[in-house]
N, C-alpha and C. Protein backbone atom coordinates (compact mmCIF):
# COMPACT_ATOMS: atom_id res chain seq x y z
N UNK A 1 3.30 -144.55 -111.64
CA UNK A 1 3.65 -144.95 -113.00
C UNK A 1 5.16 -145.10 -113.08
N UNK A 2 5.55 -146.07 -113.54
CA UNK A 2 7.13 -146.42 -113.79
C UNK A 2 7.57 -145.30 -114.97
N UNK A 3 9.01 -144.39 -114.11
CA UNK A 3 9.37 -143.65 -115.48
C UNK A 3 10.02 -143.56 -116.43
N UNK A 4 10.48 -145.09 -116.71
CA UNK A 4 11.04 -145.60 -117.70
C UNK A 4 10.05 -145.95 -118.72
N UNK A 5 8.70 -145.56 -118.41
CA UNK A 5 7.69 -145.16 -119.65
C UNK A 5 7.50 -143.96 -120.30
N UNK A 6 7.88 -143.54 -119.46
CA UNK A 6 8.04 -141.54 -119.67
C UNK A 6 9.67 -140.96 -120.28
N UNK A 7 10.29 -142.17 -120.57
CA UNK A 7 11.94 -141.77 -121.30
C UNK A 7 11.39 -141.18 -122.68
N UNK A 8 12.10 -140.08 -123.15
CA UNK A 8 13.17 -139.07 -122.15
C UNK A 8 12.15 -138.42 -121.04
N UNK A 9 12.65 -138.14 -119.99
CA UNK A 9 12.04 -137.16 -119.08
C UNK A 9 12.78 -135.94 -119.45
N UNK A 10 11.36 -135.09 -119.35
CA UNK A 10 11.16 -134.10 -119.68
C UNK A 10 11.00 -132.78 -118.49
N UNK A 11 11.26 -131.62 -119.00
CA UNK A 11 11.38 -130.64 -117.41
C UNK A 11 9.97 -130.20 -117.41
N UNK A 12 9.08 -129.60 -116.58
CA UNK A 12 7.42 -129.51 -116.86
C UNK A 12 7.25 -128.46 -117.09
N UNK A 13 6.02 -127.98 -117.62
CA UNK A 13 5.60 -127.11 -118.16
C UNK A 13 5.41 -125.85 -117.30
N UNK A 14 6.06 -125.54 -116.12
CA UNK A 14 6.66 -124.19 -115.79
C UNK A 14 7.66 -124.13 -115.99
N UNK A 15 8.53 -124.91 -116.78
CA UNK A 15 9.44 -124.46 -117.13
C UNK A 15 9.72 -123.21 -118.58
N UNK A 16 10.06 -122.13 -118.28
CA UNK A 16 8.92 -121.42 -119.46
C UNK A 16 9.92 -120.46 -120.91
N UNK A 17 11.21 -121.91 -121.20
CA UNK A 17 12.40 -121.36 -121.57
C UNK A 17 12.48 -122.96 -122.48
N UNK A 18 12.51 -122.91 -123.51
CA UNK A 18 13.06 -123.78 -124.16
C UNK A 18 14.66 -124.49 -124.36
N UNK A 19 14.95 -123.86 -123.71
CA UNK A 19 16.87 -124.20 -123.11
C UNK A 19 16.51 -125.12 -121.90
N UNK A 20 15.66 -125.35 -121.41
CA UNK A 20 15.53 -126.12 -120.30
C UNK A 20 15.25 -127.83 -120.66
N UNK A 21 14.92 -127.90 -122.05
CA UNK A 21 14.52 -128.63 -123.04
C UNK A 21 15.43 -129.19 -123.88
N UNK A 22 15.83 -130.50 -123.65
CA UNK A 22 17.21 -131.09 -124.33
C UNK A 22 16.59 -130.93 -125.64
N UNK A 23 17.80 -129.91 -126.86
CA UNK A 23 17.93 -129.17 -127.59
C UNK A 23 16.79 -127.87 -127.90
N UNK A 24 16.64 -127.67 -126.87
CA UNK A 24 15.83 -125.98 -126.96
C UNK A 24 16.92 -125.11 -127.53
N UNK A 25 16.08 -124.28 -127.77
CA UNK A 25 17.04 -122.60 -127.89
C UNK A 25 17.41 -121.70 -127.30
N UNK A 26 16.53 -121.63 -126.12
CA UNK A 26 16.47 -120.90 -125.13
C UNK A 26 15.31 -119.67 -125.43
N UNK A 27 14.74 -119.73 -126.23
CA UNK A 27 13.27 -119.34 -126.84
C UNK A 27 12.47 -118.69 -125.73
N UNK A 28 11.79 -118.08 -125.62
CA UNK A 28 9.87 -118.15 -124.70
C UNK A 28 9.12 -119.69 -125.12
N UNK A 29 9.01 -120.81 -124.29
CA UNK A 29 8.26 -121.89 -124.37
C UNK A 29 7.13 -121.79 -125.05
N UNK A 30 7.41 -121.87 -126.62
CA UNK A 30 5.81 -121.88 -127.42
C UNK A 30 5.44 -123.10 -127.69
N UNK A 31 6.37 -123.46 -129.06
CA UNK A 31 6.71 -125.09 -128.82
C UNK A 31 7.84 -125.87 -128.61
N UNK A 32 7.76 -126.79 -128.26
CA UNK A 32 8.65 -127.80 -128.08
C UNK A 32 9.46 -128.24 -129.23
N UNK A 33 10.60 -128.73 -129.22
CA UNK A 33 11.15 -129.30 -129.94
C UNK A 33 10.38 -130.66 -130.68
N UNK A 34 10.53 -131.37 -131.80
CA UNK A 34 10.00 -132.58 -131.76
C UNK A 34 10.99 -133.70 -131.88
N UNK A 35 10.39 -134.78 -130.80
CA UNK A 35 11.38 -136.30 -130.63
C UNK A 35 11.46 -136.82 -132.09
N UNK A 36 12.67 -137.58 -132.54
CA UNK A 36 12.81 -138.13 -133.34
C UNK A 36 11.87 -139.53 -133.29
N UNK A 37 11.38 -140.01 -134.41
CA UNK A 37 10.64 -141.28 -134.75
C UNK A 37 11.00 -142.59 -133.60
N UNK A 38 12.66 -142.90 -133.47
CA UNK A 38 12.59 -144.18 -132.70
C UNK A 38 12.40 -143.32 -131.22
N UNK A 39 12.76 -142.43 -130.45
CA UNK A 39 12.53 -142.24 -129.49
C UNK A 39 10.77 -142.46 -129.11
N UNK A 40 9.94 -141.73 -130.03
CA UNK A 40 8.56 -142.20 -130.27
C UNK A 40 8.23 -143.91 -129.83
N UNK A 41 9.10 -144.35 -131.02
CA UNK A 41 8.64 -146.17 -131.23
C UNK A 41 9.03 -146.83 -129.49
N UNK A 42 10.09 -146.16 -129.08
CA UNK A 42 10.70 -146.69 -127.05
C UNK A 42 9.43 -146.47 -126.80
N UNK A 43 9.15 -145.16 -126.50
CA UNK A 43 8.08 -145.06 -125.97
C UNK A 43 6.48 -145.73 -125.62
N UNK A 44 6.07 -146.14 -126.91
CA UNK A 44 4.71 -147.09 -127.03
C UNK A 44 4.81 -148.23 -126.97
N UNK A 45 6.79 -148.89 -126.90
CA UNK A 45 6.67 -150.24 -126.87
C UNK A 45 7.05 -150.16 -125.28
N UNK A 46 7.08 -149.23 -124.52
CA UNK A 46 7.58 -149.36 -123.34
C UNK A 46 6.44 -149.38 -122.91
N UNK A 47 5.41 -148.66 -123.03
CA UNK A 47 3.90 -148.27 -122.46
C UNK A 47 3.08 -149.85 -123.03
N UNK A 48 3.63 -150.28 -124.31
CA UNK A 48 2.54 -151.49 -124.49
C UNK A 48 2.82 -152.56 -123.62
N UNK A 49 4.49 -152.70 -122.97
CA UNK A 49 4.82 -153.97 -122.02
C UNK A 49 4.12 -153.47 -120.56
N UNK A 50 3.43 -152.30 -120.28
CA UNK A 50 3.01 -151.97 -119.26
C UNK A 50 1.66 -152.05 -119.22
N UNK A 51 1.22 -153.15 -119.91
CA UNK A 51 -0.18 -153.46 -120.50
C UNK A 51 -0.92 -152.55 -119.03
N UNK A 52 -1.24 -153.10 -117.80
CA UNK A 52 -1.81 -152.75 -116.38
C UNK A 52 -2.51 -151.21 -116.84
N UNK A 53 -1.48 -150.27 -116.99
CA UNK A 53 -1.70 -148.80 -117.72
C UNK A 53 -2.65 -148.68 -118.41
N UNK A 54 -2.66 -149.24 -119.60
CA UNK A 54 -3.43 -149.00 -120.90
C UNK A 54 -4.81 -150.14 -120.95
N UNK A 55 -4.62 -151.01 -120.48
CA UNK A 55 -5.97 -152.69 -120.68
C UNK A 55 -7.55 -151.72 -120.22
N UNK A 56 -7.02 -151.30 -119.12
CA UNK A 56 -8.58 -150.63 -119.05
C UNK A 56 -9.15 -149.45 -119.27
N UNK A 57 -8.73 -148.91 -120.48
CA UNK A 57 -9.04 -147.65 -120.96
C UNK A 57 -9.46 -148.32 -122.64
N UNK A 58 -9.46 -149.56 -122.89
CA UNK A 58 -9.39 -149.47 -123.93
C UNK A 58 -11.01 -150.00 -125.00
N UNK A 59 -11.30 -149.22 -125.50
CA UNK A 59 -12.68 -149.12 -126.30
C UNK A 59 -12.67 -149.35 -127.66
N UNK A 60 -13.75 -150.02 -128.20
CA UNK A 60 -13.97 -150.04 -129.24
C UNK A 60 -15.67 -149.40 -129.49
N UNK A 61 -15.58 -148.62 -130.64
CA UNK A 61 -17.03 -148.20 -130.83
C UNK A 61 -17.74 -148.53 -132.29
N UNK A 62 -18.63 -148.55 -132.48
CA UNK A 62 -19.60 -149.07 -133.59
C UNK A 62 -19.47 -148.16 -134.82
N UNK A 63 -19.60 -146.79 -134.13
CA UNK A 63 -19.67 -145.27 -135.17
C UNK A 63 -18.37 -145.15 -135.54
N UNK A 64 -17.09 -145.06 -134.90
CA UNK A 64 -15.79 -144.54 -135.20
C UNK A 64 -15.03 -144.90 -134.71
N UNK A 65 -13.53 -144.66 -134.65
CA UNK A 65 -12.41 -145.42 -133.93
C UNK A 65 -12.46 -144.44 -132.73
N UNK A 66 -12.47 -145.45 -131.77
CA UNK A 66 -12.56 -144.90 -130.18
C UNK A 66 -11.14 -144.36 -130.12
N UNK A 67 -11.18 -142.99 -129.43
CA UNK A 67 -9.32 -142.36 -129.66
C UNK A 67 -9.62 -142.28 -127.86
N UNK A 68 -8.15 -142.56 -127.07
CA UNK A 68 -8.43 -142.00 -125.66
C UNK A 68 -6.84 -141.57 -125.55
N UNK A 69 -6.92 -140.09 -124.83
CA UNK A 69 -5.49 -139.74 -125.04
C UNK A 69 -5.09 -140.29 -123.66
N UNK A 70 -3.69 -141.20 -123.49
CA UNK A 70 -3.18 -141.61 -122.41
C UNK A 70 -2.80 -140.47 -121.36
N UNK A 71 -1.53 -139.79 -122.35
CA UNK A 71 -0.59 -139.68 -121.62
C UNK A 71 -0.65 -137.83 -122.34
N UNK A 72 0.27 -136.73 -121.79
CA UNK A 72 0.40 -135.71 -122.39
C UNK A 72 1.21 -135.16 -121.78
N UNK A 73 1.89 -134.57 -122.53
CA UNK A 73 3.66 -133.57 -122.17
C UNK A 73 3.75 -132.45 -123.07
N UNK A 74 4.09 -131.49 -122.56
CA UNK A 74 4.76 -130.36 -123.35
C UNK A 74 5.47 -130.94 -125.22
N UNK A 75 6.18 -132.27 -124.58
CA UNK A 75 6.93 -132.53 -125.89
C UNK A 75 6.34 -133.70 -126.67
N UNK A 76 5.69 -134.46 -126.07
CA UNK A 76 4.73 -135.80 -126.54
C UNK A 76 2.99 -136.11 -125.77
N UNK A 77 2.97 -136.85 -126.79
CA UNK A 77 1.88 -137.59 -126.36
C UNK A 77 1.56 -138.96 -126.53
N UNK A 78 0.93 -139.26 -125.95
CA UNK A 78 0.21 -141.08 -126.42
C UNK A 78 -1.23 -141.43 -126.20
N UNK A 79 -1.88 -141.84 -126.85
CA UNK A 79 -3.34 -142.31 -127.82
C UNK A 79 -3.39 -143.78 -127.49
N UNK A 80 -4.86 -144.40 -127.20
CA UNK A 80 -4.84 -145.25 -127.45
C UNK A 80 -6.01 -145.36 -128.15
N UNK A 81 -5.88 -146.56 -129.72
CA UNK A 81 -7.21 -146.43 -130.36
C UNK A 81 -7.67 -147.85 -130.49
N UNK A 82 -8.99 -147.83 -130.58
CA UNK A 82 -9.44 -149.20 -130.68
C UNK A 82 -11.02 -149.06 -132.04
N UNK A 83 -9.90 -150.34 -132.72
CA UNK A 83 -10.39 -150.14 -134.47
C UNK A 83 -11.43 -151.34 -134.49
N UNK A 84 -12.75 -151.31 -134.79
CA UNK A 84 -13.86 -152.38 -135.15
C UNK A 84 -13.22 -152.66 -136.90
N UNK A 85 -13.82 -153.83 -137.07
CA UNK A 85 -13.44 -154.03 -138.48
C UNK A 85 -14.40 -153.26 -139.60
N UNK A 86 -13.76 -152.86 -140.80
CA UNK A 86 -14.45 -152.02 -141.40
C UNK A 86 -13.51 -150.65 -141.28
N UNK A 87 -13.21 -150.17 -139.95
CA UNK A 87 -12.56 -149.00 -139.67
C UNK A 87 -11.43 -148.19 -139.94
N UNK A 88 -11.09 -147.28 -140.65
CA UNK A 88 -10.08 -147.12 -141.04
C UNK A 88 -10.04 -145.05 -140.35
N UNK A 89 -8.51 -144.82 -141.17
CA UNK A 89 -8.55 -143.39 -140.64
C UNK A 89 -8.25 -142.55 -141.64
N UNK A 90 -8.22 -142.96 -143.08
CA UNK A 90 -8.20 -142.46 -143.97
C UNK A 90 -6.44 -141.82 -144.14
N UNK A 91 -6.27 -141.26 -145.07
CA UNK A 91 -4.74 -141.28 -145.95
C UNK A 91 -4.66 -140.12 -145.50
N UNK A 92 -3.96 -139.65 -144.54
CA UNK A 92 -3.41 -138.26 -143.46
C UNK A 92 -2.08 -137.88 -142.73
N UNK A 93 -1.96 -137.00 -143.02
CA UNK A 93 -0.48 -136.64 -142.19
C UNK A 93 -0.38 -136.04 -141.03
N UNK A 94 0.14 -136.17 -140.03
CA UNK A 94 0.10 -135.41 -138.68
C UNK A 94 0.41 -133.95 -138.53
N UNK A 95 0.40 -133.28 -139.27
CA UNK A 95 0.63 -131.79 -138.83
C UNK A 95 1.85 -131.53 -138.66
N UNK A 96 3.09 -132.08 -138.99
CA UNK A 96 3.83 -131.42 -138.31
C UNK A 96 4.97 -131.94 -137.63
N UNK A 97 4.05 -133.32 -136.77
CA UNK A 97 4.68 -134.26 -136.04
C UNK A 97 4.96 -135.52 -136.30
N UNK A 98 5.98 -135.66 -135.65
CA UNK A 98 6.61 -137.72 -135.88
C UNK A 98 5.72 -138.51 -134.68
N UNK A 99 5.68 -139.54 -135.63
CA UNK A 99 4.66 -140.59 -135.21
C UNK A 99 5.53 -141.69 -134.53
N UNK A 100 4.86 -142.31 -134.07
CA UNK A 100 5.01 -144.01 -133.89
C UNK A 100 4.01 -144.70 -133.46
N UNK A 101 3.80 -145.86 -134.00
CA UNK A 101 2.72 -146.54 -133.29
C UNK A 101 2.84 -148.07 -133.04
N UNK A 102 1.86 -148.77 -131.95
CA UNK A 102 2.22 -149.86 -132.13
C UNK A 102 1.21 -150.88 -131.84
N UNK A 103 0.53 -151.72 -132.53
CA UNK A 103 -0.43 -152.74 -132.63
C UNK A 103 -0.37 -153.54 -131.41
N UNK A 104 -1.18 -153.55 -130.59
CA UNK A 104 -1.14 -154.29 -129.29
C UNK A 104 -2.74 -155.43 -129.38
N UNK A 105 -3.47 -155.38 -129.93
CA UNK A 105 -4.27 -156.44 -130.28
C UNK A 105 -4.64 -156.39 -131.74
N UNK A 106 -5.11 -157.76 -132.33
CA UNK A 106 -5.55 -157.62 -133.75
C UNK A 106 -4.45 -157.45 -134.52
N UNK A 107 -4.91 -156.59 -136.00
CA UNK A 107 -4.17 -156.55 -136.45
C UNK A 107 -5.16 -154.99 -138.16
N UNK A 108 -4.02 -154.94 -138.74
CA UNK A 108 -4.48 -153.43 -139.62
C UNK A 108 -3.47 -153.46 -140.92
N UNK A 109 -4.18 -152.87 -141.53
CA UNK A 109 -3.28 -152.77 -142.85
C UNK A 109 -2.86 -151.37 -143.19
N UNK A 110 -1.46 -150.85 -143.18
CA UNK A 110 -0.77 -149.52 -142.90
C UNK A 110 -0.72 -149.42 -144.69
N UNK A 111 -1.25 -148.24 -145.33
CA UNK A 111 -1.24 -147.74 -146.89
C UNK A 111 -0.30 -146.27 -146.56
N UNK A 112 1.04 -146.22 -147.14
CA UNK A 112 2.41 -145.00 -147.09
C UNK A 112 2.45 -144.79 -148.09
N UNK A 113 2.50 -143.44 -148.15
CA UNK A 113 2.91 -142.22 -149.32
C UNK A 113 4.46 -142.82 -149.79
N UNK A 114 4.53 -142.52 -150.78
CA UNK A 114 6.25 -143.01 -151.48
C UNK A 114 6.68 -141.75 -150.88
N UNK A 115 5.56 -140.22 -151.21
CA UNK A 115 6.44 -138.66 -151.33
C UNK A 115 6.79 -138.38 -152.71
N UNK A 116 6.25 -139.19 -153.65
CA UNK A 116 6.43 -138.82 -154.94
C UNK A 116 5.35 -138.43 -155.28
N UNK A 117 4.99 -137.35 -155.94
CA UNK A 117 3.93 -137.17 -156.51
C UNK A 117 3.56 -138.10 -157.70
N UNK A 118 2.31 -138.33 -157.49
CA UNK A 118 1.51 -139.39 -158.42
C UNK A 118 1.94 -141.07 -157.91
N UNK A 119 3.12 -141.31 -157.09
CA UNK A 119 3.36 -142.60 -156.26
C UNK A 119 2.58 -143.19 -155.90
N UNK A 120 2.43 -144.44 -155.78
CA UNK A 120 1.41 -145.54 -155.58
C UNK A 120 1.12 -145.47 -154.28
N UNK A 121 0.16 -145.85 -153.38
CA UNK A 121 0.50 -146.32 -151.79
C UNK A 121 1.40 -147.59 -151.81
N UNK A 122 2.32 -147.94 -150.72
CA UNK A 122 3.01 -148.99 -150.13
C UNK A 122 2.24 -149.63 -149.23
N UNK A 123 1.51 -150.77 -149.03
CA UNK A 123 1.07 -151.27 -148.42
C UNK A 123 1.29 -152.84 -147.68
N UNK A 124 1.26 -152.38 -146.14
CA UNK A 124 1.66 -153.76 -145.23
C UNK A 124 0.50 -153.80 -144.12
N UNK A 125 1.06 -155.41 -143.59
CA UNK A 125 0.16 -155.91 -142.39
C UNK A 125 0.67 -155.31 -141.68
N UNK A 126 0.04 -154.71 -140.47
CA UNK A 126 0.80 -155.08 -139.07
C UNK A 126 -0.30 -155.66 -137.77
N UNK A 127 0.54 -156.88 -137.51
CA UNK A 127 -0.11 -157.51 -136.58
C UNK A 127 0.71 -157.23 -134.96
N UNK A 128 -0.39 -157.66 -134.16
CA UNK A 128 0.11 -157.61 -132.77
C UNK A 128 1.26 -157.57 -132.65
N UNK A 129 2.25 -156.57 -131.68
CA UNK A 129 3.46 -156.65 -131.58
C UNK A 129 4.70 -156.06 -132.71
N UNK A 130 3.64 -155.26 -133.95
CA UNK A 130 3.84 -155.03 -134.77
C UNK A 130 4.40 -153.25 -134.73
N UNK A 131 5.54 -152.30 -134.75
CA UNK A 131 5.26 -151.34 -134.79
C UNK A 131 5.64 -150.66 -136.21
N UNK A 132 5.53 -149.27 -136.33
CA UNK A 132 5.91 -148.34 -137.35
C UNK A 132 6.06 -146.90 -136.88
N UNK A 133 7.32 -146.56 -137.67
CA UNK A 133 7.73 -144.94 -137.70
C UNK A 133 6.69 -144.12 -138.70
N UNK A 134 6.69 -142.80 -138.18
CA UNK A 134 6.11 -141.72 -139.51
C UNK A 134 6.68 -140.16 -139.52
N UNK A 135 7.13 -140.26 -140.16
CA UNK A 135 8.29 -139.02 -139.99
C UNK A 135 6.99 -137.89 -140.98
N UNK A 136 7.47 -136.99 -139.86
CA UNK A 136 6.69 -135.47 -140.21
C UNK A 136 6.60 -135.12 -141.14
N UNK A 137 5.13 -135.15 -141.77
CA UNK A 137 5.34 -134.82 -143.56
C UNK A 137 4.56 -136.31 -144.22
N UNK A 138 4.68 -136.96 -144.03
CA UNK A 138 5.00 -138.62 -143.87
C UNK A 138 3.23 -138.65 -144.18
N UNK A 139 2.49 -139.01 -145.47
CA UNK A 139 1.39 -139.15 -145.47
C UNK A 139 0.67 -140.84 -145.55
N UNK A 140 0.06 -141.69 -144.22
CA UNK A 140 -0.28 -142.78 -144.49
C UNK A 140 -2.09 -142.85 -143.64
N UNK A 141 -2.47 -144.21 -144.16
CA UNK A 141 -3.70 -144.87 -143.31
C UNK A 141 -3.46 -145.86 -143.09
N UNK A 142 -4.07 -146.28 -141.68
CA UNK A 142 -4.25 -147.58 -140.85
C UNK A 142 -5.85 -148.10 -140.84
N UNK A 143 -6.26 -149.47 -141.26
CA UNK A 143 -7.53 -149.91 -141.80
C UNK A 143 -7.83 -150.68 -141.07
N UNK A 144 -8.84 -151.30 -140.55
CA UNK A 144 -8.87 -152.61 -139.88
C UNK A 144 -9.57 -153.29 -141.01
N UNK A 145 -9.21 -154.09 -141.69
CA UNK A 145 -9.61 -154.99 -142.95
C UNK A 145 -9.65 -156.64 -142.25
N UNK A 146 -10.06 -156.79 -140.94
CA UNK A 146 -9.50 -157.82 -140.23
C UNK A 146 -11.09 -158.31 -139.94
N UNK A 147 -11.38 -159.74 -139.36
CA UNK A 147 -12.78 -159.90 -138.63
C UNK A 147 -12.99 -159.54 -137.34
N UNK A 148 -11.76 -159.14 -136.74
CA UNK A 148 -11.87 -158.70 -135.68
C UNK A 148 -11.49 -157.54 -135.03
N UNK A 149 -11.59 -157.08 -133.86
CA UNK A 149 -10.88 -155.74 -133.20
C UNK A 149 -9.80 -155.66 -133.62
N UNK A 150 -9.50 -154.41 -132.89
CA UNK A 150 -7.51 -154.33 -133.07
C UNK A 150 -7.34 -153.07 -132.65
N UNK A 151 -6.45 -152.91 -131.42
CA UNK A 151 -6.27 -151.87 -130.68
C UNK A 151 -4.48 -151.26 -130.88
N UNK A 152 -4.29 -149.89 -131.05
CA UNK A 152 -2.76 -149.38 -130.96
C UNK A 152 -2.65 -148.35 -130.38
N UNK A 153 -1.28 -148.15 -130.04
CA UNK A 153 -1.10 -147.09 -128.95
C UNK A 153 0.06 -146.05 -129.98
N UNK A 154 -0.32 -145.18 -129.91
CA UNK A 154 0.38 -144.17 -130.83
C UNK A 154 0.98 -143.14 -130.17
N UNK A 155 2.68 -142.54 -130.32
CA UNK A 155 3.03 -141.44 -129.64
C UNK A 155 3.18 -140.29 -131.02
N UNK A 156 3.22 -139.33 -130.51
CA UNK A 156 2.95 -138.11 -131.20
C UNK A 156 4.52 -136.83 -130.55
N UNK A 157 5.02 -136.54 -131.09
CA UNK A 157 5.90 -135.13 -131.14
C UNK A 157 6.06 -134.43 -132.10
N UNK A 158 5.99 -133.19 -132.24
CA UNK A 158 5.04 -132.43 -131.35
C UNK A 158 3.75 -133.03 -130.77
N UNK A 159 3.13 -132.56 -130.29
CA UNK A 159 1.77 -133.08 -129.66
C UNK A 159 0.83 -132.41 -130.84
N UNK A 160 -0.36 -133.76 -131.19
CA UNK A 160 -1.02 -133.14 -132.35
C UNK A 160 -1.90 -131.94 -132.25
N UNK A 161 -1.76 -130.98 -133.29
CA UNK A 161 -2.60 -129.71 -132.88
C UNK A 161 -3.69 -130.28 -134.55
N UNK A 162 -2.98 -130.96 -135.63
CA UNK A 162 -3.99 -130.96 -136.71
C UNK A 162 -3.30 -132.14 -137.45
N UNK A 163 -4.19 -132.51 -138.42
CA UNK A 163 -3.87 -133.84 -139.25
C UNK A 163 -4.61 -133.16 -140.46
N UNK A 164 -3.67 -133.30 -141.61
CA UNK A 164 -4.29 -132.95 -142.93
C UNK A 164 -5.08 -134.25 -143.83
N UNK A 165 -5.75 -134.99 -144.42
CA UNK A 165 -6.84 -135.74 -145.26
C UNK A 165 -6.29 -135.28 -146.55
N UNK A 166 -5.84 -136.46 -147.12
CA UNK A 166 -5.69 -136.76 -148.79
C UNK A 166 -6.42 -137.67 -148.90
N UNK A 167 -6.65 -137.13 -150.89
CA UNK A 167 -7.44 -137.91 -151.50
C UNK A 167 -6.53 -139.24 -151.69
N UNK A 168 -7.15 -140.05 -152.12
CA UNK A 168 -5.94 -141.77 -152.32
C UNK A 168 -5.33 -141.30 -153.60
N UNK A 169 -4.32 -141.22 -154.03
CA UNK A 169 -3.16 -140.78 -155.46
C UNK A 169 -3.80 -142.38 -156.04
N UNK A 170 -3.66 -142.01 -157.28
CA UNK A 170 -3.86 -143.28 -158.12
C UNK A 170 -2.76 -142.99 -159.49
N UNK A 171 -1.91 -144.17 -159.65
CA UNK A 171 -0.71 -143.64 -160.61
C UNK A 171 -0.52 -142.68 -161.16
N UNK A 172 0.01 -141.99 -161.28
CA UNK A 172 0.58 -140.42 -162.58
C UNK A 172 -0.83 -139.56 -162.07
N UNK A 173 -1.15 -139.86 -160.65
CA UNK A 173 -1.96 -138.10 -160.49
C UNK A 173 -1.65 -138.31 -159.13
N UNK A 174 -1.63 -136.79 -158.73
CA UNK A 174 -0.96 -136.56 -157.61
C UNK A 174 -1.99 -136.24 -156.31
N UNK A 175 -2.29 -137.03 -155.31
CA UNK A 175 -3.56 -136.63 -154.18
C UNK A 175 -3.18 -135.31 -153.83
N UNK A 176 -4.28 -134.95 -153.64
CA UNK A 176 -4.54 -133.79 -153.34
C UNK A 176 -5.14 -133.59 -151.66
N UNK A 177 -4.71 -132.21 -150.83
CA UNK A 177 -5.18 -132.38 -149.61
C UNK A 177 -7.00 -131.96 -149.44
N UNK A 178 -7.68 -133.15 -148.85
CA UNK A 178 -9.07 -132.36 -149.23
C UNK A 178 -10.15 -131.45 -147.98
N UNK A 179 -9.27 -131.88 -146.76
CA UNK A 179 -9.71 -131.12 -145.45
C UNK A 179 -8.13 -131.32 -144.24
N UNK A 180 -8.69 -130.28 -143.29
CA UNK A 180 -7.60 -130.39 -142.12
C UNK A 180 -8.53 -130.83 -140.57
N UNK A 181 -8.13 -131.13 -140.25
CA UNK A 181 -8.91 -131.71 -139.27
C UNK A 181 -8.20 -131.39 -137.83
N UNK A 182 -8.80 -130.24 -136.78
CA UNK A 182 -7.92 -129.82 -135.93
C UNK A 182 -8.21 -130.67 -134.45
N UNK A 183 -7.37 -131.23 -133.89
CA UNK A 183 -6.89 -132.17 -132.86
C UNK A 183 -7.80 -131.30 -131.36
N UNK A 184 -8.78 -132.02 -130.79
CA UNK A 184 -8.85 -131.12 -129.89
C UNK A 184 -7.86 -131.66 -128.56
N UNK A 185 -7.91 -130.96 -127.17
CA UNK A 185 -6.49 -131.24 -126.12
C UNK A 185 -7.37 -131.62 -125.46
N UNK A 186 -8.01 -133.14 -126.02
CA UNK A 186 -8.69 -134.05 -124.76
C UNK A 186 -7.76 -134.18 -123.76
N UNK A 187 -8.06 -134.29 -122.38
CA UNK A 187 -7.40 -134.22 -121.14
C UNK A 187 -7.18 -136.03 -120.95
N UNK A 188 -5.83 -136.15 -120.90
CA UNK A 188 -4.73 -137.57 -120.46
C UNK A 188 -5.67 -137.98 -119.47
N UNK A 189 -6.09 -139.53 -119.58
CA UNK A 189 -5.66 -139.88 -118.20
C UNK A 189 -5.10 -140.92 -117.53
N UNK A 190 -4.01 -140.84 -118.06
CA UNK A 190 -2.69 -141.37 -116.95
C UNK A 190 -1.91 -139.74 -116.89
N UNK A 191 -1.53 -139.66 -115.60
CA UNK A 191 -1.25 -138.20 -115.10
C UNK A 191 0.45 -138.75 -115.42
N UNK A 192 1.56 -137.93 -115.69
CA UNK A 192 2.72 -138.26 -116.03
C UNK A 192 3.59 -137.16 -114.38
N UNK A 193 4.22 -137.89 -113.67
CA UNK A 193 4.57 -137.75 -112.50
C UNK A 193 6.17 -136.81 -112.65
């Protein structure tokens, strides 16, 4: 695997000191620091020009959005999902962690929290070639409202342990969270060298 897909490189997980970790503390290794949003966005657009990697892992299913975890690190991760039309993932926040993602077939309609309570959703296309930031906290859904597939590759820092589910806010009332949904540590497979 080329490791200019894997920027930043990271020290591995015997490493068991968070000082070893560009901006650790020097801690006991519990968690990781988390990458900022564009370091995220390098990442999935570096992994999507490496189509070879990702083309044959990639699924679509009838019941739900096919999730396959690529890649996995102490400090990140990367997902690849493949959305049938109809499919969506509902109005959720990552736990914790900054997002990025990036539309590599098809295309989806992204619905963002303002962060105001009672705020409208913001809603855009994104088509192929299309990416977006989500900063921690950051509550949105991705839909496939399209006639066709549509596949994206998503990085994650921290690495997801849970995603919280809001109700959709509708003017002057404020969504409410209505379940948490905990991430299980499906095993990568692209092995990170």
């Amino acid at each position: 695997m080329p490791t200019d897909l894997l920027v930043p490189i990271f020290p591995s997980v015997s490493d068991r000191t968070s000082s070893a970790v560009p901006g650790g503390t020097g801690r006991p290794f519990d968690r990781a620091p988390r990458l900022p949003v564009d370091a995220l966005a390098d990442i999935v657009g570096g992994l999507a020009r490496a189509e070879s990697l990702w083309r044959p892992h990639v699924r679509h299913d009838d019941e739900q959005r096919a999730r396959v975890r690529l890649l996995s690190t102490p400090i990140y991760e990367v997902w690849l999902l493949g959305w049938l039309p109809g499919q969506a993932a509902g109005l959720h926040d990552h736990g914790g962690a900054n997002g990025a993602l990036i539309v590599v077939d098809g295309d989806l309609e992204e619905a963002r929290s303002t962060g105001r309570p009672g705020g409208a959703l913001i809603r855009r296309r994104l088509t192929a070639g299309d990416g977006a930031t989500i900063d921690a906290g950051v509550a949105h859904d991705l839909a496939n409202r399209s006639a066709g597939p549509a596949t994206t590759l998503h990085a994650y820092s921290q690495p997801l342990r849970s995603m919280g589910f809001y109700e959709e806010p509708t003017p002057g009332v404020h969504g409410h969270r209505i379940r948490t949904h905990w991430v299980d540590p499906a095993p990568a497979v692209l092995a990170a060298e």
